[in-house]
C-alpha atoms as a PDB file:
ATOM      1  CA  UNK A   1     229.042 232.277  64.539  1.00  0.00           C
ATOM      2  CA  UNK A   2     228.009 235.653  63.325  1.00  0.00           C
ATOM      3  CA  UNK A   3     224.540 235.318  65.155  1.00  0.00           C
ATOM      4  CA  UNK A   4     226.010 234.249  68.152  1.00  0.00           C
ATOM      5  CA  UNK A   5     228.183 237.524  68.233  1.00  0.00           C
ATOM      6  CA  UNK A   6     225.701 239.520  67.093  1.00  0.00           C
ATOM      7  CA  UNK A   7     223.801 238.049  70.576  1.00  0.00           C
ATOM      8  CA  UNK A   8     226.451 238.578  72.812  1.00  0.00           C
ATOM      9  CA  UNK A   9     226.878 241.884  72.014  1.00  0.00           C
ATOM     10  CA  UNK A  10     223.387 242.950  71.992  1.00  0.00           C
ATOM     11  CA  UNK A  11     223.151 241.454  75.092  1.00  0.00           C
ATOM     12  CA  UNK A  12     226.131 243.109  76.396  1.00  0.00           C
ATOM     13  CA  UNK A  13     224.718 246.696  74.863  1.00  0.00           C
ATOM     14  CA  UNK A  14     221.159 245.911  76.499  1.00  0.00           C
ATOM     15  CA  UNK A  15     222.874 245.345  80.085  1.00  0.00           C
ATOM     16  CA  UNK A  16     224.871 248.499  79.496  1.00  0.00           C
ATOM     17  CA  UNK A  17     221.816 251.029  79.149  1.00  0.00           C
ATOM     18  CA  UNK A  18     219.690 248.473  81.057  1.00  0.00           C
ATOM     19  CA  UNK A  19     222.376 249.830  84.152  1.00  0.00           C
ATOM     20  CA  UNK A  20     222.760 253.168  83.036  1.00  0.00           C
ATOM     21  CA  UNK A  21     218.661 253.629  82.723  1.00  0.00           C
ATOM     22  CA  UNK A  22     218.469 251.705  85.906  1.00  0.00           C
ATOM     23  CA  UNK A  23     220.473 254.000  87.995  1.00  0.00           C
ATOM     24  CA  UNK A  24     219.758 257.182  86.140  1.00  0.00           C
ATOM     25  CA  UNK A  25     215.892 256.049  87.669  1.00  0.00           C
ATOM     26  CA  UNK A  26     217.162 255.383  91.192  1.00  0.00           C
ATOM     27  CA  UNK A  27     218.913 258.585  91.209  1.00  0.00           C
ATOM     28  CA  UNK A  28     215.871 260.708  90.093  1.00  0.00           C
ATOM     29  CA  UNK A  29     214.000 258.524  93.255  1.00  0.00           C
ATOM     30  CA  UNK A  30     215.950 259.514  95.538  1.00  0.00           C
ATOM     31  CA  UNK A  31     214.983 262.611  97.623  1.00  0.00           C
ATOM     32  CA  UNK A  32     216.914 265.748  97.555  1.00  0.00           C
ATOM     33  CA  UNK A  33     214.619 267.399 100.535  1.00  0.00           C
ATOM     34  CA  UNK A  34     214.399 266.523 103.800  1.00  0.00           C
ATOM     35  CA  UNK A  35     211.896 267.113 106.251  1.00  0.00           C
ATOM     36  CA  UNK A  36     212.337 270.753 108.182  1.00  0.00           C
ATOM     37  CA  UNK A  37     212.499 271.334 111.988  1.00  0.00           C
ATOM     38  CA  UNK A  38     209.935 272.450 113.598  1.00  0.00           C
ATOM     39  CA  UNK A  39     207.024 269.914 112.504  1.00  0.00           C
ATOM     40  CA  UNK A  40     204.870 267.767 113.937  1.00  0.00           C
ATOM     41  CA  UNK A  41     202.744 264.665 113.481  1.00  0.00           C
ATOM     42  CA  UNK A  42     199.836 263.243 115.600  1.00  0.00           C
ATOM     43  CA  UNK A  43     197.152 260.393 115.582  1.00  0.00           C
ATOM     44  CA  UNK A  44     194.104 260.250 117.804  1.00  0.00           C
ATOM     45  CA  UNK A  45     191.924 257.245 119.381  1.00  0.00           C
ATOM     46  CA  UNK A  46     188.535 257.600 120.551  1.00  0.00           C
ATOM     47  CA  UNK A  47     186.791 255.066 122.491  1.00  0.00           C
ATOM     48  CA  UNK A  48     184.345 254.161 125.431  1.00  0.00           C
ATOM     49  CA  UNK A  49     185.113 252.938 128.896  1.00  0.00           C
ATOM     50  CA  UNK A  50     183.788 252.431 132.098  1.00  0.00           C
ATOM     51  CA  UNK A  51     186.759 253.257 134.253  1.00  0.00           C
ATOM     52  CA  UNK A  52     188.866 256.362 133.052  1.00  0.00           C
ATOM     53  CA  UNK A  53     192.335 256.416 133.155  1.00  0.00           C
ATOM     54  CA  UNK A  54     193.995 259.834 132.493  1.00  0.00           C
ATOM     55  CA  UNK A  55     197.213 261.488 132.253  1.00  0.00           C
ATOM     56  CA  UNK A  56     199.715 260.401 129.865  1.00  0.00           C
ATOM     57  CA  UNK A  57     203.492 260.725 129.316  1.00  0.00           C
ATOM     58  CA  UNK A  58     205.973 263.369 127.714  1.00  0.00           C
ATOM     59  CA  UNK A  59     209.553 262.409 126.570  1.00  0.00           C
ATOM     60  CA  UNK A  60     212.546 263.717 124.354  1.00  0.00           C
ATOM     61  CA  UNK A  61     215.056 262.188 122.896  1.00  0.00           C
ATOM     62  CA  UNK A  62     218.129 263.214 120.873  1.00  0.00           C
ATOM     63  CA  UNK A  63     217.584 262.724 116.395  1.00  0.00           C
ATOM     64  CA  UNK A  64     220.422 264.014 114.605  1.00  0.00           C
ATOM     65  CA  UNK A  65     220.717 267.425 114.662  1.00  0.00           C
ATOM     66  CA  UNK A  66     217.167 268.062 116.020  1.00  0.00           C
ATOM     67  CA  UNK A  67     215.589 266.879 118.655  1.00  0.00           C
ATOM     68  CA  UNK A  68     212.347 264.566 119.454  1.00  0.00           C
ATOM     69  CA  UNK A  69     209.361 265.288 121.930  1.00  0.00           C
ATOM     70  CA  UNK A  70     207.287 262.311 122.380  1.00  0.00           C
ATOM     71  CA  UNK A  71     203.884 262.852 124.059  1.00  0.00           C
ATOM     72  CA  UNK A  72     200.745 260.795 125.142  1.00  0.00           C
ATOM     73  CA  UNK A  73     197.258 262.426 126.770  1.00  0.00           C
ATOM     74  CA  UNK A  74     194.668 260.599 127.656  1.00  0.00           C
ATOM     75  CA  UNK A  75     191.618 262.391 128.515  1.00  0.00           C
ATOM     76  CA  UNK A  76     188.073 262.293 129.085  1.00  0.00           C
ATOM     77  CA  UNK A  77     184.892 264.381 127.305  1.00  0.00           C
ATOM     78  CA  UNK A  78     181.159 264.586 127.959  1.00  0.00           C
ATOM     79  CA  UNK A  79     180.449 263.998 123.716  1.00  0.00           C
ATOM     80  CA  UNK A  80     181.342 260.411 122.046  1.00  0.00           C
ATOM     81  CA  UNK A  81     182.396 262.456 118.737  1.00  0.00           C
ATOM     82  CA  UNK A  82     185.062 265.048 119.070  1.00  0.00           C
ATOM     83  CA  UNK A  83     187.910 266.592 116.491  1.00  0.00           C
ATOM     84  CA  UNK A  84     191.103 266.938 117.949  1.00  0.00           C
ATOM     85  CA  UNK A  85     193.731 269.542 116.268  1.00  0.00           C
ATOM     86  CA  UNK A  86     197.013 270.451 117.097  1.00  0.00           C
ATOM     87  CA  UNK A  87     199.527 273.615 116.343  1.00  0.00           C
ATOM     88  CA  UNK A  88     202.956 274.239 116.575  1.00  0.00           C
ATOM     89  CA  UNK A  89     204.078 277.758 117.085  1.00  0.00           C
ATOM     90  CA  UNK A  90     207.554 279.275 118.093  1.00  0.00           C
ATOM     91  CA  UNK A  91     206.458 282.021 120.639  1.00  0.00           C
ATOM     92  CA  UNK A  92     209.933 283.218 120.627  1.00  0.00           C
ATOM     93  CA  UNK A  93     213.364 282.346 119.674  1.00  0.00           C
ATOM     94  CA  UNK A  94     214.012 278.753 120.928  1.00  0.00           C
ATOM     95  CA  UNK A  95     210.625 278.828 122.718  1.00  0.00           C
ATOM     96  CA  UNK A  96     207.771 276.506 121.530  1.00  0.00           C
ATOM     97  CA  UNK A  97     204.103 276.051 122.042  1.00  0.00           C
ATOM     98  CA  UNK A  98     202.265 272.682 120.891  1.00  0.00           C
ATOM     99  CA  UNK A  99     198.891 273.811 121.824  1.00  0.00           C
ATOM    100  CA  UNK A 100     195.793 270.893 121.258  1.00  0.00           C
ATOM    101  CA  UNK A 101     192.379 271.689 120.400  1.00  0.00           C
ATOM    102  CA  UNK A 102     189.311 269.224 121.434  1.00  0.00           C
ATOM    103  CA  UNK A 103     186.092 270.533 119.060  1.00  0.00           C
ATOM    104  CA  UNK A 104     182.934 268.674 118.829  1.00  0.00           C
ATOM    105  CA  UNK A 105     182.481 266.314 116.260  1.00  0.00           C
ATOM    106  CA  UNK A 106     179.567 266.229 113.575  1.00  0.00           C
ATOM    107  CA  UNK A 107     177.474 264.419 115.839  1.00  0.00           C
ATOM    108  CA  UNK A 108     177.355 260.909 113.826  1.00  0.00           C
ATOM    109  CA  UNK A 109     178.420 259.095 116.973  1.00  0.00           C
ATOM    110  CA  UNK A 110     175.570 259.599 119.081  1.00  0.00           C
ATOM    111  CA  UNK A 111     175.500 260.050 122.800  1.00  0.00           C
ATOM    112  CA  UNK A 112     177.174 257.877 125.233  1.00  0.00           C
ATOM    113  CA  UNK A 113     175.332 255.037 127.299  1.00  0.00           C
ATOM    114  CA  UNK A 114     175.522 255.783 130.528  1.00  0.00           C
ATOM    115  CA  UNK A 115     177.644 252.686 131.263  1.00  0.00           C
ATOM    116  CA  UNK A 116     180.450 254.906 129.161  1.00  0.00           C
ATOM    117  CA  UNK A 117     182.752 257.251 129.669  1.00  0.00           C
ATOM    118  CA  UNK A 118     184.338 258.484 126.001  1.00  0.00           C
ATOM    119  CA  UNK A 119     187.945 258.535 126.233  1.00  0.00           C
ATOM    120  CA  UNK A 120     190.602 259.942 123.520  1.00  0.00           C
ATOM    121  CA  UNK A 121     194.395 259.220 123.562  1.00  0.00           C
ATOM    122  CA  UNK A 122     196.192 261.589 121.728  1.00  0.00           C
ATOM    123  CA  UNK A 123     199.596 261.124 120.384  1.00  0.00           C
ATOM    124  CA  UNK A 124     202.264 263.515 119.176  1.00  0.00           C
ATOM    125  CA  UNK A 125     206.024 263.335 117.895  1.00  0.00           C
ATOM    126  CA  UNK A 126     207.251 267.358 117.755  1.00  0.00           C
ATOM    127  CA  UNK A 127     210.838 267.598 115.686  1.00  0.00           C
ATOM    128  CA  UNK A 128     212.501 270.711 117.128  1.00  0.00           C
ATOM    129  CA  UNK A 129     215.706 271.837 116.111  1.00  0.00           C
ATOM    130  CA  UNK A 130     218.318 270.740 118.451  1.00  0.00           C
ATOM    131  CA  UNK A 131     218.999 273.802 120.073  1.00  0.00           C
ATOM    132  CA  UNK A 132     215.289 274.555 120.849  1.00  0.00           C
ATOM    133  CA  UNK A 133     214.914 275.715 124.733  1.00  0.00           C
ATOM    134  CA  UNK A 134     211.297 274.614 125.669  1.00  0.00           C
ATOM    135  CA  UNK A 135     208.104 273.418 124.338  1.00  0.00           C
ATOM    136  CA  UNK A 136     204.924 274.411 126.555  1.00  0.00           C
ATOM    137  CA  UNK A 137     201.935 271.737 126.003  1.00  0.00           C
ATOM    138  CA  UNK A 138     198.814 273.060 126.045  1.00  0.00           C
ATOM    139  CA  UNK A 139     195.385 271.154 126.225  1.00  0.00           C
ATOM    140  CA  UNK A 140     192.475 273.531 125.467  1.00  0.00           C
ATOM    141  CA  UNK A 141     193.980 276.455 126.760  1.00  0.00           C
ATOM    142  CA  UNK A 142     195.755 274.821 129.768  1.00  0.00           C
ATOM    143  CA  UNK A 143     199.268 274.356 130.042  1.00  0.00           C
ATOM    144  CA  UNK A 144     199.745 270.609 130.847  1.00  0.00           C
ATOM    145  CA  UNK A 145     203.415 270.521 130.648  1.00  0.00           C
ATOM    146  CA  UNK A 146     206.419 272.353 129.557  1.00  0.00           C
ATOM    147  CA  UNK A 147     209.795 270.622 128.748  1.00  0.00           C
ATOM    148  CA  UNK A 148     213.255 272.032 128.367  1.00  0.00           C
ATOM    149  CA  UNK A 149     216.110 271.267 126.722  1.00  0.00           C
ATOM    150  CA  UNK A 150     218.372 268.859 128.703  1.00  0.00           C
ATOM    151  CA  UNK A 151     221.721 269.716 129.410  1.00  0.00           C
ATOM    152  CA  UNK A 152     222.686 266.383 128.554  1.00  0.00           C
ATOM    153  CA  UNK A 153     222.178 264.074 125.488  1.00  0.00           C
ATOM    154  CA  UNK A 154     220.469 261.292 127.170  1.00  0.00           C
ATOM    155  CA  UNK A 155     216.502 260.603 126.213  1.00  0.00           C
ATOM    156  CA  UNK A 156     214.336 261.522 129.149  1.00  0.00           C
ATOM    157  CA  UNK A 157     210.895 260.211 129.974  1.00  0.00           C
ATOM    158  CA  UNK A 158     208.419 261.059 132.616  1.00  0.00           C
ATOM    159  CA  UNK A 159     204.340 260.463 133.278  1.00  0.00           C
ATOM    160  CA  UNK A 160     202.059 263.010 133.158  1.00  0.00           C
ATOM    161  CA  UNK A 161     199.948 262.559 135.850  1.00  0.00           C
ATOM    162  CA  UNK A 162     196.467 264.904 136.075  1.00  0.00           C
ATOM    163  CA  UNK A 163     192.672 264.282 135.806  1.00  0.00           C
ATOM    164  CA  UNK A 164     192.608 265.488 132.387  1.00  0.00           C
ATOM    165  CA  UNK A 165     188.482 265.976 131.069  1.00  0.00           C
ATOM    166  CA  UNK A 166     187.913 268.337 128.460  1.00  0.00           C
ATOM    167  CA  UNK A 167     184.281 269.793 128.614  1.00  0.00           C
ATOM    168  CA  UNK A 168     182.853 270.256 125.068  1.00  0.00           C
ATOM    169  CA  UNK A 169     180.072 272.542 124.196  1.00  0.00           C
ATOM    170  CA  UNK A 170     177.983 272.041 120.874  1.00  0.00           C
ATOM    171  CA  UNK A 171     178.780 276.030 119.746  1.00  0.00           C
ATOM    172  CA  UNK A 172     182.495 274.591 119.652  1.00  0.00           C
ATOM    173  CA  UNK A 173     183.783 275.872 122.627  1.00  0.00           C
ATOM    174  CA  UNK A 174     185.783 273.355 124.832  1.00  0.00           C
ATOM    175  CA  UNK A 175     187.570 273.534 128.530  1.00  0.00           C
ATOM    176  CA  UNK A 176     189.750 271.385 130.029  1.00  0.00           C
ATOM    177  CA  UNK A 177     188.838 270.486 133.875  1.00  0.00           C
ATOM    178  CA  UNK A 178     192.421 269.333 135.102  1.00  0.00           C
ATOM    179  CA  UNK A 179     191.181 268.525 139.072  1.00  0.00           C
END
């Protein structure tokens, strides 16, 4: 009888720190930062096609106590290999500019058959706080759109409609022809 309660209440000891350990580990998982507004995140595509579709789409939608801007550009370039970058900046107080940069690539790519047009779709989720005012988007220099805060608290969507080609020039330099 003595071994069995000598089990019992080891095993009753070991399920006591085996909890305590347990959630003293959750706890020190658990993170005591969050993510700041203003930030950004974007991913790029880059392909060939033979019939260009450009434009692209801008929306915002309430998130918490900030707010989300949701955009899409789709837009065409003379080089197969290009590096797109992206800023956010607060011009001034409540006043944003997410301006995109489209640089040449390092060249591994090649050039483009001349049954293709290279194509990149660019997409971007901006976090502003929630009382920003508006966000100016700016392809290579050009403003493409601008969106301001809604009076309301109702997500908003709407296309972007342009012939957007971005002209890039092997020193670096790139334009965007928006005819």
């Amino acid at each position: 009888m003595d071994t069995r309660l000598a089990l019992a209440v080891g095993l009753v000891v070991g399920l006591i720190v085996g909890a305590a350990g347990g959630a003293a580990a959750g706890a020190a998982l658990v993170p005591t930062q969050s993510v700041s507004s203003p930030t950004f995140s974007t991913s790029t595509g880059t392909g060939c096609v033979s019939n260009p579709a450009t434009g692209g789409w801008v929306g915002q939608a309430p998130s918490g106590e900030t707010r989300t801007v949701a955009l899409n550009l789709t837009f065409t370039h003379d080089v197969t290999d290009v590096n797109v970058r992206a800023n956010l900046t607060e011009s001034s107080p409540g006043h944003y500019r997410f301006t995109v940069e489209v640089a040449p690539g390092d060249g591994v790519k090649g050039q483009p058959s001349a049954d293709c047009t290279p194509q990149t779709t660019f997409d971007a989720l901006v976090s502003l706080p929630g009382d920003f005012r508006t966000v100016t988007v700016v392809l290579d220099g050009a403003v493409v759109t601008q969106v301001e805060h809604p009076e309301d608290s109702f997500a908003t969507f709407r296309t972007l409609s342009g012939n957007y080609s971005v002209a890039v020039d092997e020193d670096g330099a790139s334009r965007l022809d928006s005819s």
